[in-house]
C-alpha atoms as a PDB file:
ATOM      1  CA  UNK A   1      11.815  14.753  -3.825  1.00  0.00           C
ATOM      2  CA  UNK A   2      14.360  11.792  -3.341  1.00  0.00           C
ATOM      3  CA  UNK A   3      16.860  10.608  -5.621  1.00  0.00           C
ATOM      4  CA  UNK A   4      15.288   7.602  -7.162  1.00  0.00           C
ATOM      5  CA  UNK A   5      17.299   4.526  -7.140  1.00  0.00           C
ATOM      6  CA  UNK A   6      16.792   1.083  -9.189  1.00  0.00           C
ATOM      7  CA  UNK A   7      16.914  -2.287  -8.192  1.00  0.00           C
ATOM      8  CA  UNK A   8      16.637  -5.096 -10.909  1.00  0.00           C
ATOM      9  CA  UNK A   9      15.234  -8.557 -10.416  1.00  0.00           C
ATOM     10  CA  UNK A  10      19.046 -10.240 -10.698  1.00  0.00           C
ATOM     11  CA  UNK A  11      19.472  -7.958  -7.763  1.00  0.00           C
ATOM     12  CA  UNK A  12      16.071  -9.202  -5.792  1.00  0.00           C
ATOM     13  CA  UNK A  13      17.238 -12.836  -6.799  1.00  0.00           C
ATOM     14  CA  UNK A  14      21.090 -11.746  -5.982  1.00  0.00           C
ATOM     15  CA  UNK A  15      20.438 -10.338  -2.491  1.00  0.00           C
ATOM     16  CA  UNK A  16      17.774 -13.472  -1.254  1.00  0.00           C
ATOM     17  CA  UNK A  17      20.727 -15.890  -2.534  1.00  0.00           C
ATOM     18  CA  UNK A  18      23.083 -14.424  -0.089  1.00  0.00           C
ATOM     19  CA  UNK A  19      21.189 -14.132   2.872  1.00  0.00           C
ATOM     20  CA  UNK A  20      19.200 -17.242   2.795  1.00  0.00           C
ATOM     21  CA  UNK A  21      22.328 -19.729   4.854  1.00  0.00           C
ATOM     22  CA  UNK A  22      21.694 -16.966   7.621  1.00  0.00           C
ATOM     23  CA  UNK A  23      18.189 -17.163   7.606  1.00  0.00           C
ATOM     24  CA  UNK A  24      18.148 -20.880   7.292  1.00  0.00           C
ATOM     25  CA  UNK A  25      21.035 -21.354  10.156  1.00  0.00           C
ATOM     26  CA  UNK A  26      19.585 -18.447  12.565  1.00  0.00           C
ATOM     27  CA  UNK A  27      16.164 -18.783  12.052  1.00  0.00           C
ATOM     28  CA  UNK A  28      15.234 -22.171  10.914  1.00  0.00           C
ATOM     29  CA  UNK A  29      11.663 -21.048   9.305  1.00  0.00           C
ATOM     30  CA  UNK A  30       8.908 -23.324   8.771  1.00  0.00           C
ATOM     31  CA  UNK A  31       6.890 -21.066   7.028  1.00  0.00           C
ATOM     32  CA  UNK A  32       6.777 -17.521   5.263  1.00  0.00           C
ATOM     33  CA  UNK A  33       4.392 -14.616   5.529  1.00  0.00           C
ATOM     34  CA  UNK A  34       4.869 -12.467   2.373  1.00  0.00           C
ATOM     35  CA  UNK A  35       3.341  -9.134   2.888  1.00  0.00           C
ATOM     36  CA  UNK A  36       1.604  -7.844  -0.133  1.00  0.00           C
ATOM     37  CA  UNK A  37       3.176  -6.262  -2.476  1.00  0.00           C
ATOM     38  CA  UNK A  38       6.615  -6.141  -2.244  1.00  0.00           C
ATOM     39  CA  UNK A  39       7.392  -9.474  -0.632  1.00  0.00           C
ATOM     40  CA  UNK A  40       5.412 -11.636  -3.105  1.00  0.00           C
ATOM     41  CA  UNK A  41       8.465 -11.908  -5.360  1.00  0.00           C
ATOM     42  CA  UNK A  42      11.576 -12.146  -2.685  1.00  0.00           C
ATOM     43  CA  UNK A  43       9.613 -14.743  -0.303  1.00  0.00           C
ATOM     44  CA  UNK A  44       9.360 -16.715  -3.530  1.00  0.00           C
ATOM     45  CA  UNK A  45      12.901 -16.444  -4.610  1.00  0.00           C
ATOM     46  CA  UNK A  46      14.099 -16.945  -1.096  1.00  0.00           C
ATOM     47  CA  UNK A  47      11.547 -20.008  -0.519  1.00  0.00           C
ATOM     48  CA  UNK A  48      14.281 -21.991  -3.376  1.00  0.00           C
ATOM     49  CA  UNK A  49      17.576 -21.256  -1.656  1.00  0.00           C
ATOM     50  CA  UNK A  50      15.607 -21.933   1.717  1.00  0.00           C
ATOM     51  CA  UNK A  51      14.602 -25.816   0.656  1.00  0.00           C
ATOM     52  CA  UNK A  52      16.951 -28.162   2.268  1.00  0.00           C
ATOM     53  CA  UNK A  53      17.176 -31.797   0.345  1.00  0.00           C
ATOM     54  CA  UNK A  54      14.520 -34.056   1.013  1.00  0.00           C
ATOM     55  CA  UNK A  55      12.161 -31.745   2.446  1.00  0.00           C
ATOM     56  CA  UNK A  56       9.229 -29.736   1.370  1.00  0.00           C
ATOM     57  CA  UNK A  57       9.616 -26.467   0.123  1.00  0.00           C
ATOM     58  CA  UNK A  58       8.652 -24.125   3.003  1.00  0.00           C
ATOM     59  CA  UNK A  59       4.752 -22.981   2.365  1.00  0.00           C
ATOM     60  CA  UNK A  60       4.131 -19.262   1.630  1.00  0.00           C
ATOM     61  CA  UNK A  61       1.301 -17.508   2.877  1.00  0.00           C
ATOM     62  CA  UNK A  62       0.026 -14.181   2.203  1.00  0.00           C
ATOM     63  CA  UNK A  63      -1.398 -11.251   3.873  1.00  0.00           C
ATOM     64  CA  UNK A  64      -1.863  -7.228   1.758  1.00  0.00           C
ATOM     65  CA  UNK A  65      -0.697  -4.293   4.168  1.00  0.00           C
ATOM     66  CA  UNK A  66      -1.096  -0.678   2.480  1.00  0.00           C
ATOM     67  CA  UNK A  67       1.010   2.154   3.824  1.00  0.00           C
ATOM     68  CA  UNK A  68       1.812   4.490   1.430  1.00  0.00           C
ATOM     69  CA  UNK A  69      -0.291   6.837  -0.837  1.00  0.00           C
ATOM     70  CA  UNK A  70      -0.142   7.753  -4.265  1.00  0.00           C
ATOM     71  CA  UNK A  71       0.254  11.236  -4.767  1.00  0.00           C
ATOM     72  CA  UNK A  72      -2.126  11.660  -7.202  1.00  0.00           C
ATOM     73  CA  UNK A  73       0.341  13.523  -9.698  1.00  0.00           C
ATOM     74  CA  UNK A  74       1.695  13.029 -13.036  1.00  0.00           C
ATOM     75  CA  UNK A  75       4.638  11.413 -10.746  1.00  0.00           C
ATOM     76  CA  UNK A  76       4.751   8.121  -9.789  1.00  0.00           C
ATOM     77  CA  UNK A  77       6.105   8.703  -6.694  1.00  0.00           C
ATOM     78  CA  UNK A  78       4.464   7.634  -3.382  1.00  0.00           C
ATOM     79  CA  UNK A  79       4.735   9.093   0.236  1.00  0.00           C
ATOM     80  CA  UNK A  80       4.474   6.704   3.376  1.00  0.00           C
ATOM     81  CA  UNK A  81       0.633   7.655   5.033  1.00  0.00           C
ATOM     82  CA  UNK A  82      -0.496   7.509   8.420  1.00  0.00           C
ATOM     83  CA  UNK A  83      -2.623   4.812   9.188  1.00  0.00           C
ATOM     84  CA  UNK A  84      -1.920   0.984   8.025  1.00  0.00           C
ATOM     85  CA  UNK A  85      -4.788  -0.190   6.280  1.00  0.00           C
ATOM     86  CA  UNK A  86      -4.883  -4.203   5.771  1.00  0.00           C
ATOM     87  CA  UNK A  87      -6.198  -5.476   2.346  1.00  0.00           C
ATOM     88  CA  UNK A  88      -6.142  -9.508   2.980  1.00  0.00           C
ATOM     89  CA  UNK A  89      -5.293 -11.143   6.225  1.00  0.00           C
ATOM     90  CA  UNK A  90      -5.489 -14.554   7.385  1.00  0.00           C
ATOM     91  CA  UNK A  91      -8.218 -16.109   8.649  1.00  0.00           C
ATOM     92  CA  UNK A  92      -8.476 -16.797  12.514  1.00  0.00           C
ATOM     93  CA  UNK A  93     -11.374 -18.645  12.014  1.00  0.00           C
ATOM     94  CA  UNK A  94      -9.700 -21.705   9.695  1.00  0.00           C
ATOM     95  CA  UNK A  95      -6.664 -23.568   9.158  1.00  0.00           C
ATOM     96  CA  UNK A  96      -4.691 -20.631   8.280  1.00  0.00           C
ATOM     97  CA  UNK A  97      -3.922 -19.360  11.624  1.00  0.00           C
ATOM     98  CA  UNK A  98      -3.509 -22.742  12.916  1.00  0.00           C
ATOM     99  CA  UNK A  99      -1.202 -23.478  11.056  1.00  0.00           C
ATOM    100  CA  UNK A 100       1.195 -20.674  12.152  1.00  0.00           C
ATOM    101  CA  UNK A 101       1.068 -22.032  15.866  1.00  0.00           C
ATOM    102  CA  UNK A 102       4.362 -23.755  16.850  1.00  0.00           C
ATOM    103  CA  UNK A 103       6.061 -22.495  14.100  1.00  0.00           C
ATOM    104  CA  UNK A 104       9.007 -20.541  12.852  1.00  0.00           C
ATOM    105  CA  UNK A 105       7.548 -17.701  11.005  1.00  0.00           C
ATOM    106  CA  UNK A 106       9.762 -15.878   8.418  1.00  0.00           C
ATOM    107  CA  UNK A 107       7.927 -12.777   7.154  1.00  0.00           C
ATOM    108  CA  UNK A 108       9.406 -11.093   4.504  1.00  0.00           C
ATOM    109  CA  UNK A 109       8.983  -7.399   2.882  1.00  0.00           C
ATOM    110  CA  UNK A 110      10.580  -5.988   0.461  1.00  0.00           C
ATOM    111  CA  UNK A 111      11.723  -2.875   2.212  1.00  0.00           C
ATOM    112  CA  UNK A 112      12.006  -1.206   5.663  1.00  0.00           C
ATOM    113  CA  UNK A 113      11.304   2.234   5.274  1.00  0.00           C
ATOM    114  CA  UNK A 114       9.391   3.613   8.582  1.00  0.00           C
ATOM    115  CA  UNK A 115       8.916   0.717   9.949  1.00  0.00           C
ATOM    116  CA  UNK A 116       5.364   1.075  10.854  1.00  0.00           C
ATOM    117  CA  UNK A 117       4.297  -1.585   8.827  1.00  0.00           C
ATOM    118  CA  UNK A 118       6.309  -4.497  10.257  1.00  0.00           C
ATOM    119  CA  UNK A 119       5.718  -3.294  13.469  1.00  0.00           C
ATOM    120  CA  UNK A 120       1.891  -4.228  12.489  1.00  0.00           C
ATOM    121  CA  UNK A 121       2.295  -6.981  11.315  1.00  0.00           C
ATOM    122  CA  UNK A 122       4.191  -8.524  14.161  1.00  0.00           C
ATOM    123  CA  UNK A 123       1.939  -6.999  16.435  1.00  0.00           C
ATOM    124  CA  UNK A 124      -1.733  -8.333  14.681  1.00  0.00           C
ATOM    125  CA  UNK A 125      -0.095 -11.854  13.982  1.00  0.00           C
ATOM    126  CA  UNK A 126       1.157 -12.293  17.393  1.00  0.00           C
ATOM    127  CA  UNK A 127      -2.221 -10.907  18.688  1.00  0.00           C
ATOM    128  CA  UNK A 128      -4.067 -13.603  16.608  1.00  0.00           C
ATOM    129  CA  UNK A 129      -1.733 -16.404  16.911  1.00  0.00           C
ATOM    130  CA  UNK A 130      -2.585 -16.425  20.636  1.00  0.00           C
ATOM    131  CA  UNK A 131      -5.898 -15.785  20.425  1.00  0.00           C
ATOM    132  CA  UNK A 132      -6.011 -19.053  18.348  1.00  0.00           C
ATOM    133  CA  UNK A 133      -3.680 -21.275  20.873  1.00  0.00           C
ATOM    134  CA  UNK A 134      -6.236 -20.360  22.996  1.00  0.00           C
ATOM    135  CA  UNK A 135      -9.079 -21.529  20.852  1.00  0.00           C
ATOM    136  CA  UNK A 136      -7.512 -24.493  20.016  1.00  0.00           C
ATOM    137  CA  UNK A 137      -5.595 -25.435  23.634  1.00  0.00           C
ATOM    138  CA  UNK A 138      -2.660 -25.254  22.614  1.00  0.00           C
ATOM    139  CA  UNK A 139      -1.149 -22.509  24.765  1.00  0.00           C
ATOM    140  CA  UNK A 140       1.980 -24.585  25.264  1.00  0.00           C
ATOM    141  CA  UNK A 141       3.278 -24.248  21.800  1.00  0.00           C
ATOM    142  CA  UNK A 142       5.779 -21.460  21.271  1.00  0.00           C
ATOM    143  CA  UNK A 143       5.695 -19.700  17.964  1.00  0.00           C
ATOM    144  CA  UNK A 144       8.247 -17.204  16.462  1.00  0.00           C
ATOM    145  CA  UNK A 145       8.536 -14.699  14.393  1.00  0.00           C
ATOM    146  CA  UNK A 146      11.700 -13.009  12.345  1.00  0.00           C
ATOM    147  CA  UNK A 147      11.799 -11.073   9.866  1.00  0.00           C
ATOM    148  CA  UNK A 148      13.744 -10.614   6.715  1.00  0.00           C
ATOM    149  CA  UNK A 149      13.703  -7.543   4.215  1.00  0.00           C
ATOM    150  CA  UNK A 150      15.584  -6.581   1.162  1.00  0.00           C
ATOM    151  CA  UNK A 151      16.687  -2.984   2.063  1.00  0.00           C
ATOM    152  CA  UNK A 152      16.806  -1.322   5.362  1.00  0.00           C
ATOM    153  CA  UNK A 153      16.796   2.012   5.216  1.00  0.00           C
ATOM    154  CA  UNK A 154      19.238   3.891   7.685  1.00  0.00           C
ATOM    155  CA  UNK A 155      16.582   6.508   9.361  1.00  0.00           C
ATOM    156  CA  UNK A 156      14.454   7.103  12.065  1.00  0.00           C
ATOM    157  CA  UNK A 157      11.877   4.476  12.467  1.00  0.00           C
ATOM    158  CA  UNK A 158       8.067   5.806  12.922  1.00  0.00           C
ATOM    159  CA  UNK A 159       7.259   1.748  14.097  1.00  0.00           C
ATOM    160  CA  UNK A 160       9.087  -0.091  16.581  1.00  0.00           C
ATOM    161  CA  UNK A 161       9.961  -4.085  16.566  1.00  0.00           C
ATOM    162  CA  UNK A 162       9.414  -6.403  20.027  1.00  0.00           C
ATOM    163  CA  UNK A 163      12.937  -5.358  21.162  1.00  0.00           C
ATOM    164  CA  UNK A 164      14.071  -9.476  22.099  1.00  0.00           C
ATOM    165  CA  UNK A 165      12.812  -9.709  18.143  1.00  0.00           C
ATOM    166  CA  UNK A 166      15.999  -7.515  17.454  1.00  0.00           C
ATOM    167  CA  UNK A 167      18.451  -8.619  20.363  1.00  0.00           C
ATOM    168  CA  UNK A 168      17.987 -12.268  19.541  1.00  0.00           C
ATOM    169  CA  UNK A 169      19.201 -11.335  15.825  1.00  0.00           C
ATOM    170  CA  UNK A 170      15.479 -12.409  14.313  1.00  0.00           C
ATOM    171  CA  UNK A 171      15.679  -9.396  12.346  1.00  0.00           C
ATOM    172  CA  UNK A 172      17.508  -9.681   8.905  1.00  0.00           C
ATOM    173  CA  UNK A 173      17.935  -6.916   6.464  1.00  0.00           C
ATOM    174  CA  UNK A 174      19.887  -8.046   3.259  1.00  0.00           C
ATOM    175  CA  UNK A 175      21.412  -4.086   2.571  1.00  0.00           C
ATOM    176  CA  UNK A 176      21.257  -1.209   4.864  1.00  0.00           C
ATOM    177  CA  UNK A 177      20.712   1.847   2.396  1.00  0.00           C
ATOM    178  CA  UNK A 178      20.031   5.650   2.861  1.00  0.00           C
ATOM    179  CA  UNK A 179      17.181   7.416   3.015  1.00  0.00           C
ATOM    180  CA  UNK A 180      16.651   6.753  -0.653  1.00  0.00           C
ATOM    181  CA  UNK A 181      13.888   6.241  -2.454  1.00  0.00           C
ATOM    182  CA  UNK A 182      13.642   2.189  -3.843  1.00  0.00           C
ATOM    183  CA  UNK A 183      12.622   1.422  -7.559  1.00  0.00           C
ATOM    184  CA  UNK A 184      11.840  -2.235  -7.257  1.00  0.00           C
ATOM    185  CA  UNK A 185      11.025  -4.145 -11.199  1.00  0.00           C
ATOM    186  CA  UNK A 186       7.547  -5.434  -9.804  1.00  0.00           C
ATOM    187  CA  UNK A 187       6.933  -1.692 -10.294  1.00  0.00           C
ATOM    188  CA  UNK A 188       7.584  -0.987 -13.519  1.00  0.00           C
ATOM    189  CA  UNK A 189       5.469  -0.310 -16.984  1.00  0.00           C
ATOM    190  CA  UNK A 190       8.641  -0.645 -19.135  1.00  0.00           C
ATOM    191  CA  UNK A 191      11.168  -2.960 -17.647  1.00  0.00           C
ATOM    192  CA  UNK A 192      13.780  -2.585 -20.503  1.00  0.00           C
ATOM    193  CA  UNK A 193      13.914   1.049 -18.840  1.00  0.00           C
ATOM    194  CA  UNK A 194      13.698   0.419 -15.447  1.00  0.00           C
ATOM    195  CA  UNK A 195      17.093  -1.700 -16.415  1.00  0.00           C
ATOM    196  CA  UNK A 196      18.557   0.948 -17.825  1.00  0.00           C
ATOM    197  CA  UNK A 197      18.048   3.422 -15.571  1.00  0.00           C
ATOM    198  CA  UNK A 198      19.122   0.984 -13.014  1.00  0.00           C
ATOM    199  CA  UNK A 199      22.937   1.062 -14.267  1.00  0.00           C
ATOM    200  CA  UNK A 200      22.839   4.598 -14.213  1.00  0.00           C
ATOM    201  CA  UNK A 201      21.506   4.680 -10.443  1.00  0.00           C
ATOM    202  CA  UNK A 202      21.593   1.283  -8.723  1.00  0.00           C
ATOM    203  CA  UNK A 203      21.004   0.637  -5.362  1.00  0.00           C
ATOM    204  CA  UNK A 204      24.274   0.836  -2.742  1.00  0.00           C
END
């Protein structure tokens, strides 16, 4: 079993305050896809240090991705499955998608463990996104997506990102941990001890 390790939501808040000038000057998003769970929270965190004056604050959709598996123990812990199984997704058939044409499209996660489920996520939205230029006729209209992530873990990676995603630096990971396993606060029955165990064992 890992060596669980805590991360607080002054820490969430903490790590999307220091990486959203990068975002902003690299990536210049006009919109964020949280993926469900984990990047509810940090997309809306980030979305405040992302609003420039005078503008409107950059909208936030949502789609629900479910990778890993409970156990089914006593233990909390979960293990990364097989299979990426989506629980809400946008729909192609309204504004939604349309929307996401011609656009800068920040999606944000809360962690990069295997990878797998970013790489679906690129790969679906991409898929869809053209399928609805083409719908609409509007094939000329380039739309990108980065990504940004709390923690990366340092291991090897089960999914795979478009490789010009990664050598055009649209890729942002806030820390680069170990192969550790990630308490986040969204998580937690008791938060008064999630906090404290989270000064014994904070994340690197």
């Amino acid at each position: 079993m890992h060596q669980k390790y805590y991360c607080t939501y002054n820490d969430v808040h903490k790590l999307c305050q220091q990486s959203a000038d990068k975002i902003l000057n690299d990536h210049h998003p006009n919109l964020m896809i949280a993926i469900g769970g984990g990047g509810y929270i940090p997309a809306r965190i980030l979305r405040s240090f992302l609003k420039r004056p005078g503008e409107p604050n950059i909208p936030i959709q949502a789609i629900g991705l479910s990778l890993y598996e409970d156990l089914g123990f006593d233990d909390p812990e979960e293990v990364p499955g097989t299979k990426v199984t989506r629980t809400q997704w946008l729909d192609l058939s309204s504004l939604e998608m349309a929307n996401l044409i011609g656009k800068n499209v920040l999606i944000v996660d809360e962690v990069d463990d295997t990878r797998t489920t970013l790489e679906y996520a690129v790969r679906e939205l991409e898929k869809d996104v053209e399928t609805a230029q083409k719908n609409l006729g509007r094939e000329g209209e380039k739309t990108t997506f980065s990504i940004f992530v709390l923690h990366n873990k340092n291991k090897s990676k089960k999914g795979k990102l478009p490789e010009e995603m990664m050598t055009a630096g649209r890729y942002h990971a806030a820390v680069t941990t170990g192969d550790v396993w990630i308490c986040y606060p969204w998580e937690a029955k008791d938060i008064d001890e999630h906090d404290k165990l989270a000064k014994e064992n904070p994340v690197a």
